[in-house]
C-alpha atoms as a PDB file:
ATOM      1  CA  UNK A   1       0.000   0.000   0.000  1.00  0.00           C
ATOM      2  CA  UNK A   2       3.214   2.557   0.677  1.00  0.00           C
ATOM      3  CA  UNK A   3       3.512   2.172  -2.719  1.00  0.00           C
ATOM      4  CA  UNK A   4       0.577   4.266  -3.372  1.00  0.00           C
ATOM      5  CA  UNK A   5       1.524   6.862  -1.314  1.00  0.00           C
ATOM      6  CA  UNK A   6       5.309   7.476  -2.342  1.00  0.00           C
ATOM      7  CA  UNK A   7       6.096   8.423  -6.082  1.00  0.00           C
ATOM      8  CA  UNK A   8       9.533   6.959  -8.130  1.00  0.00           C
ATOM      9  CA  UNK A   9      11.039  10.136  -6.181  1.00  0.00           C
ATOM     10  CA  UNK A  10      10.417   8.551  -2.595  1.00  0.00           C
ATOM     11  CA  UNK A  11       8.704  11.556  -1.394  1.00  0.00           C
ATOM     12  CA  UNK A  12       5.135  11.834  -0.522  1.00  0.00           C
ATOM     13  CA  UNK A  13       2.644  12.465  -3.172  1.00  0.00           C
ATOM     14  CA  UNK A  14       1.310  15.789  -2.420  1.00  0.00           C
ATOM     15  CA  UNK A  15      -2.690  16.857  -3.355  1.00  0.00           C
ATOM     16  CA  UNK A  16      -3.860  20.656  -4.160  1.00  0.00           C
ATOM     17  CA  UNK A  17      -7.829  20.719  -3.760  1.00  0.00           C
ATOM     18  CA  UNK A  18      -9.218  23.648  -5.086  1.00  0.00           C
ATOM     19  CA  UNK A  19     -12.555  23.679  -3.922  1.00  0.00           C
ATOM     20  CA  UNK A  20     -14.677  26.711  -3.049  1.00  0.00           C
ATOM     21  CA  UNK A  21     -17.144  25.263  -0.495  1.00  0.00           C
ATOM     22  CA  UNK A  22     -14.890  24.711   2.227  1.00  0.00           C
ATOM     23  CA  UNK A  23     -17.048  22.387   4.152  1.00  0.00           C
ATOM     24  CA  UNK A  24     -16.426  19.920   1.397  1.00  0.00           C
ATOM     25  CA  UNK A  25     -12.382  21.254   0.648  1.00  0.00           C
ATOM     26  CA  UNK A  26     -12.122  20.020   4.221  1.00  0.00           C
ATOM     27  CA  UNK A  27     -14.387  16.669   4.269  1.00  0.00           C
ATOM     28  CA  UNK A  28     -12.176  15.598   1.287  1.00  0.00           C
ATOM     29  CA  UNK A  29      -8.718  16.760   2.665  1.00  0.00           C
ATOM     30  CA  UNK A  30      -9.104  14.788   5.925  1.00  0.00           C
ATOM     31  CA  UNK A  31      -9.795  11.632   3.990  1.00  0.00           C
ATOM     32  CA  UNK A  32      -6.900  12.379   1.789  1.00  0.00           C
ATOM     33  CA  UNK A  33      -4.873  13.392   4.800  1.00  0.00           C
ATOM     34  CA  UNK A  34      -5.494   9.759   6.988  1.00  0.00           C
ATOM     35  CA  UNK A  35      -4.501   7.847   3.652  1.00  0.00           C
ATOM     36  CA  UNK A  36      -0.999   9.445   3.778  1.00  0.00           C
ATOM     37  CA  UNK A  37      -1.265  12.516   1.275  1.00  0.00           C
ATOM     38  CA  UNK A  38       0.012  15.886   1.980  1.00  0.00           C
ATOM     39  CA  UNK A  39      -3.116  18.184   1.754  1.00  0.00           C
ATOM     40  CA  UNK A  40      -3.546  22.134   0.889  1.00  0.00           C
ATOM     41  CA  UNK A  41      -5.974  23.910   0.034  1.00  0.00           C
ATOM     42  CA  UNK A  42      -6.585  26.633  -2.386  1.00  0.00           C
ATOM     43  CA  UNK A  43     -10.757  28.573  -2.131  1.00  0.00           C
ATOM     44  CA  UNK A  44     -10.470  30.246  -5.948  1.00  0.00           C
ATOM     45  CA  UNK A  45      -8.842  29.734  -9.146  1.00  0.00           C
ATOM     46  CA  UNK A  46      -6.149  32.105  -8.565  1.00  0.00           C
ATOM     47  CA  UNK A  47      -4.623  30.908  -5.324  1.00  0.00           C
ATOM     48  CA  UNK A  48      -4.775  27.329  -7.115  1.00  0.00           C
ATOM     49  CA  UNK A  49      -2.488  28.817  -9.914  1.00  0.00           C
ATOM     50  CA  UNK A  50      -0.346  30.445  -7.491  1.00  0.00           C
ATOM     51  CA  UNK A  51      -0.153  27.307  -5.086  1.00  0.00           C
ATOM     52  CA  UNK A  52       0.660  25.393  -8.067  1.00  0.00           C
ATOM     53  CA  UNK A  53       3.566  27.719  -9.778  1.00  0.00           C
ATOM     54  CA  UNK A  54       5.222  27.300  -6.306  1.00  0.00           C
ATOM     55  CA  UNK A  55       4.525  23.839  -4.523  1.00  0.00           C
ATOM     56  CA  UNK A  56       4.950  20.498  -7.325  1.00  0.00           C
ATOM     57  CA  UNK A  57       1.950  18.899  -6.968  1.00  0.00           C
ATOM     58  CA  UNK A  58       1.673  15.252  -8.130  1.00  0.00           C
ATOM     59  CA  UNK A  59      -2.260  15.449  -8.197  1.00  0.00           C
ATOM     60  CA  UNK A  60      -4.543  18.546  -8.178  1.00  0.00           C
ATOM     61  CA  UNK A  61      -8.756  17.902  -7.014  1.00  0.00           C
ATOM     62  CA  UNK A  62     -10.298  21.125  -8.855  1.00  0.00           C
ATOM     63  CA  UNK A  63     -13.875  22.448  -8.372  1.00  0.00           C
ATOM     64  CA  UNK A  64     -14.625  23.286 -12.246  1.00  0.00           C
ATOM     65  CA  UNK A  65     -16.845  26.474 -10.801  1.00  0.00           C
ATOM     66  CA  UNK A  66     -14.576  28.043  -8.726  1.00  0.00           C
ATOM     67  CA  UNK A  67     -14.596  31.665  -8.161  1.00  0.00           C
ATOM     68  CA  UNK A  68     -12.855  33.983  -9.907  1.00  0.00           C
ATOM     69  CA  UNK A  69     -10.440  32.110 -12.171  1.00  0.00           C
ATOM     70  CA  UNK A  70     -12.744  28.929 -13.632  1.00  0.00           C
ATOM     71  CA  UNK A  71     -11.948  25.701 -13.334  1.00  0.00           C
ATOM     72  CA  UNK A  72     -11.192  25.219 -16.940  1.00  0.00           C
ATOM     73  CA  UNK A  73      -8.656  27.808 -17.379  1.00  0.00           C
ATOM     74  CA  UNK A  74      -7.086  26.564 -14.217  1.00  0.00           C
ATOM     75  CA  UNK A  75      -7.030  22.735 -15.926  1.00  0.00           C
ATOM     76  CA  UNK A  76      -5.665  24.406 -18.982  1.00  0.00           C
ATOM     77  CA  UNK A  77      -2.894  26.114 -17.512  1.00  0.00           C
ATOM     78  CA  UNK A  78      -1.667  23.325 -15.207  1.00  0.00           C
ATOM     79  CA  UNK A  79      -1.580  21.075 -17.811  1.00  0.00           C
ATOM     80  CA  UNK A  80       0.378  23.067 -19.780  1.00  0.00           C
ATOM     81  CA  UNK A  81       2.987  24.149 -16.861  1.00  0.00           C
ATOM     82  CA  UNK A  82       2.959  21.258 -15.318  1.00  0.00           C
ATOM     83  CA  UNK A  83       1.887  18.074 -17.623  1.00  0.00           C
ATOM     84  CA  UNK A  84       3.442  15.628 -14.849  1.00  0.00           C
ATOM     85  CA  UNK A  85       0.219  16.769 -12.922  1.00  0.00           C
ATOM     86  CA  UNK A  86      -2.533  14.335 -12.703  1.00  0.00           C
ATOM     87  CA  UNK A  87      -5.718  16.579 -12.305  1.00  0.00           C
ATOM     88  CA  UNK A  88      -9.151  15.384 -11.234  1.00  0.00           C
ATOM     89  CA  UNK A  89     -11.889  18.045 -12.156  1.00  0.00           C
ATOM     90  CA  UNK A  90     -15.144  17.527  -9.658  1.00  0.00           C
ATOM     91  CA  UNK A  91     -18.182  18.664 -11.346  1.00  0.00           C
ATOM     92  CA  UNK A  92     -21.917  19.222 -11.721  1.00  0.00           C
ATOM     93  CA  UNK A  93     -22.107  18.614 -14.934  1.00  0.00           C
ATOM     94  CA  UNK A  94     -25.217  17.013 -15.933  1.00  0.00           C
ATOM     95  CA  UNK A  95     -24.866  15.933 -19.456  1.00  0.00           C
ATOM     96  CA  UNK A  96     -22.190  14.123 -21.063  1.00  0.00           C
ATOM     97  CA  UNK A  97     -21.143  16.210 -23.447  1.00  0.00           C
ATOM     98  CA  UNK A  98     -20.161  18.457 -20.784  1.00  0.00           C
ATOM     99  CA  UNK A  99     -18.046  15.785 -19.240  1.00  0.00           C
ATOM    100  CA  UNK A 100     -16.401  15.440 -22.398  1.00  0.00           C
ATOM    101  CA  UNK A 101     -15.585  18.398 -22.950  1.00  0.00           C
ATOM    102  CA  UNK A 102     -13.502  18.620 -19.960  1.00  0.00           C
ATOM    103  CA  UNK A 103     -11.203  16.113 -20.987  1.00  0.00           C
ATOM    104  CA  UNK A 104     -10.325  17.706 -23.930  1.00  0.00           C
ATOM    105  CA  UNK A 105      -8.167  20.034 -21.884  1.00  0.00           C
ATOM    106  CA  UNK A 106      -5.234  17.589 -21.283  1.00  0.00           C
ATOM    107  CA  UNK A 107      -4.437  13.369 -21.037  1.00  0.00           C
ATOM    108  CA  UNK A 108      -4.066  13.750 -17.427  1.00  0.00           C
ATOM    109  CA  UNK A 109      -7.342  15.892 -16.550  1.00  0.00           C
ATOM    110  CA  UNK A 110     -10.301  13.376 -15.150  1.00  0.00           C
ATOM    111  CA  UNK A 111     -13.726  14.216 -13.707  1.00  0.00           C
ATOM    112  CA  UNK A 112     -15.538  13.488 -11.298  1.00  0.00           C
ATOM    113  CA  UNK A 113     -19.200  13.988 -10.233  1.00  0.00           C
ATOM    114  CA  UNK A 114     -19.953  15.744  -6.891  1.00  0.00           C
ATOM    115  CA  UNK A 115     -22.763  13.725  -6.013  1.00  0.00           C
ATOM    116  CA  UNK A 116     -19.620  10.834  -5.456  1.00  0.00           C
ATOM    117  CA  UNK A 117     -18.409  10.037  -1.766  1.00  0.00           C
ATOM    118  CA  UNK A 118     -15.567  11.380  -0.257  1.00  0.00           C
ATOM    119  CA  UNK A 119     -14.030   7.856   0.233  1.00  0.00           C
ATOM    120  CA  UNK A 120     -14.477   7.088  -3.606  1.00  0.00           C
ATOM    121  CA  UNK A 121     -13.023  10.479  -4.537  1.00  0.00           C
ATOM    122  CA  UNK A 122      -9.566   9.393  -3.023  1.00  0.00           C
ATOM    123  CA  UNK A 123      -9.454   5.648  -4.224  1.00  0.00           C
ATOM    124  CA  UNK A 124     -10.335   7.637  -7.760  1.00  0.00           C
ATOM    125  CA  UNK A 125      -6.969   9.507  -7.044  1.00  0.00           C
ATOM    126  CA  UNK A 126      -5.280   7.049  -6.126  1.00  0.00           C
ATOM    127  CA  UNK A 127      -5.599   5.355  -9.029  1.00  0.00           C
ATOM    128  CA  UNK A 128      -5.072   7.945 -11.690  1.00  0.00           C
ATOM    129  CA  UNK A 129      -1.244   8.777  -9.710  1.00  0.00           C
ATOM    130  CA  UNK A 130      -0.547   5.594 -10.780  1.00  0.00           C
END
């Protein structure tokens, strides 16, 4: 299981949520946080980009409606500074073109429903580090 924790640089594999509603920013970084992860958070697009040009992040959970800066533009521009980041977009999307459309911003951009539990959320990124 360490092994899921720890990337090939044998250091642990550090988590960004950006995440608006900090109720939830919080529900999901404890659950994160007793599996092992290093946690921060980040309430609006902007302090996500800024977190991210100076912390490496191996995995970023983004709100796609965040304040300020959107999600999307935040997905866009991580990807492109940083395509070792493995980014998991939560949404509200209801249709799936939406959905789609989201991964069109990068290989390592996924999404995620809302409506799934915080437990499932962090097996989800678990498995995409990999």
């Amino acid at each position: 299981m360490e092994f899921l924790l720890r990337s090939r640089h044998a250091h642990l594999v550090r988590v960004l949520i950006a995440e608006d509603e900090l109720r939830l920013a919080d529900a999901i970084a404890r659950g994160l946080r007793r599996q092992g992860f290093a946690v921060d958070l980040a309430p609006d697009g902007e302090q996500a980009l800024v977190k991210s040009r100076v912390v490496r992040y191996d995995v970023l959970v983004l709100d796609r409606d965040l304040p300020g800066t959107h999600g999307d533009q935040v997905a866009e521009t991580v990807a492109r500074e940083h395509p070792e980041v493995r980014i998991l977009m939560l949404t509200a999307a209801r249709s799936i073109d939406e959905v789609v459309d989201l991964s069109r911003h990068a290989a390592q951009v996924r999404s995620l429903h809302r409506s799934v539990e915080i437990d499932h959320r962090s097996n989800v990124v678990m498995r995409n580090r990999s």
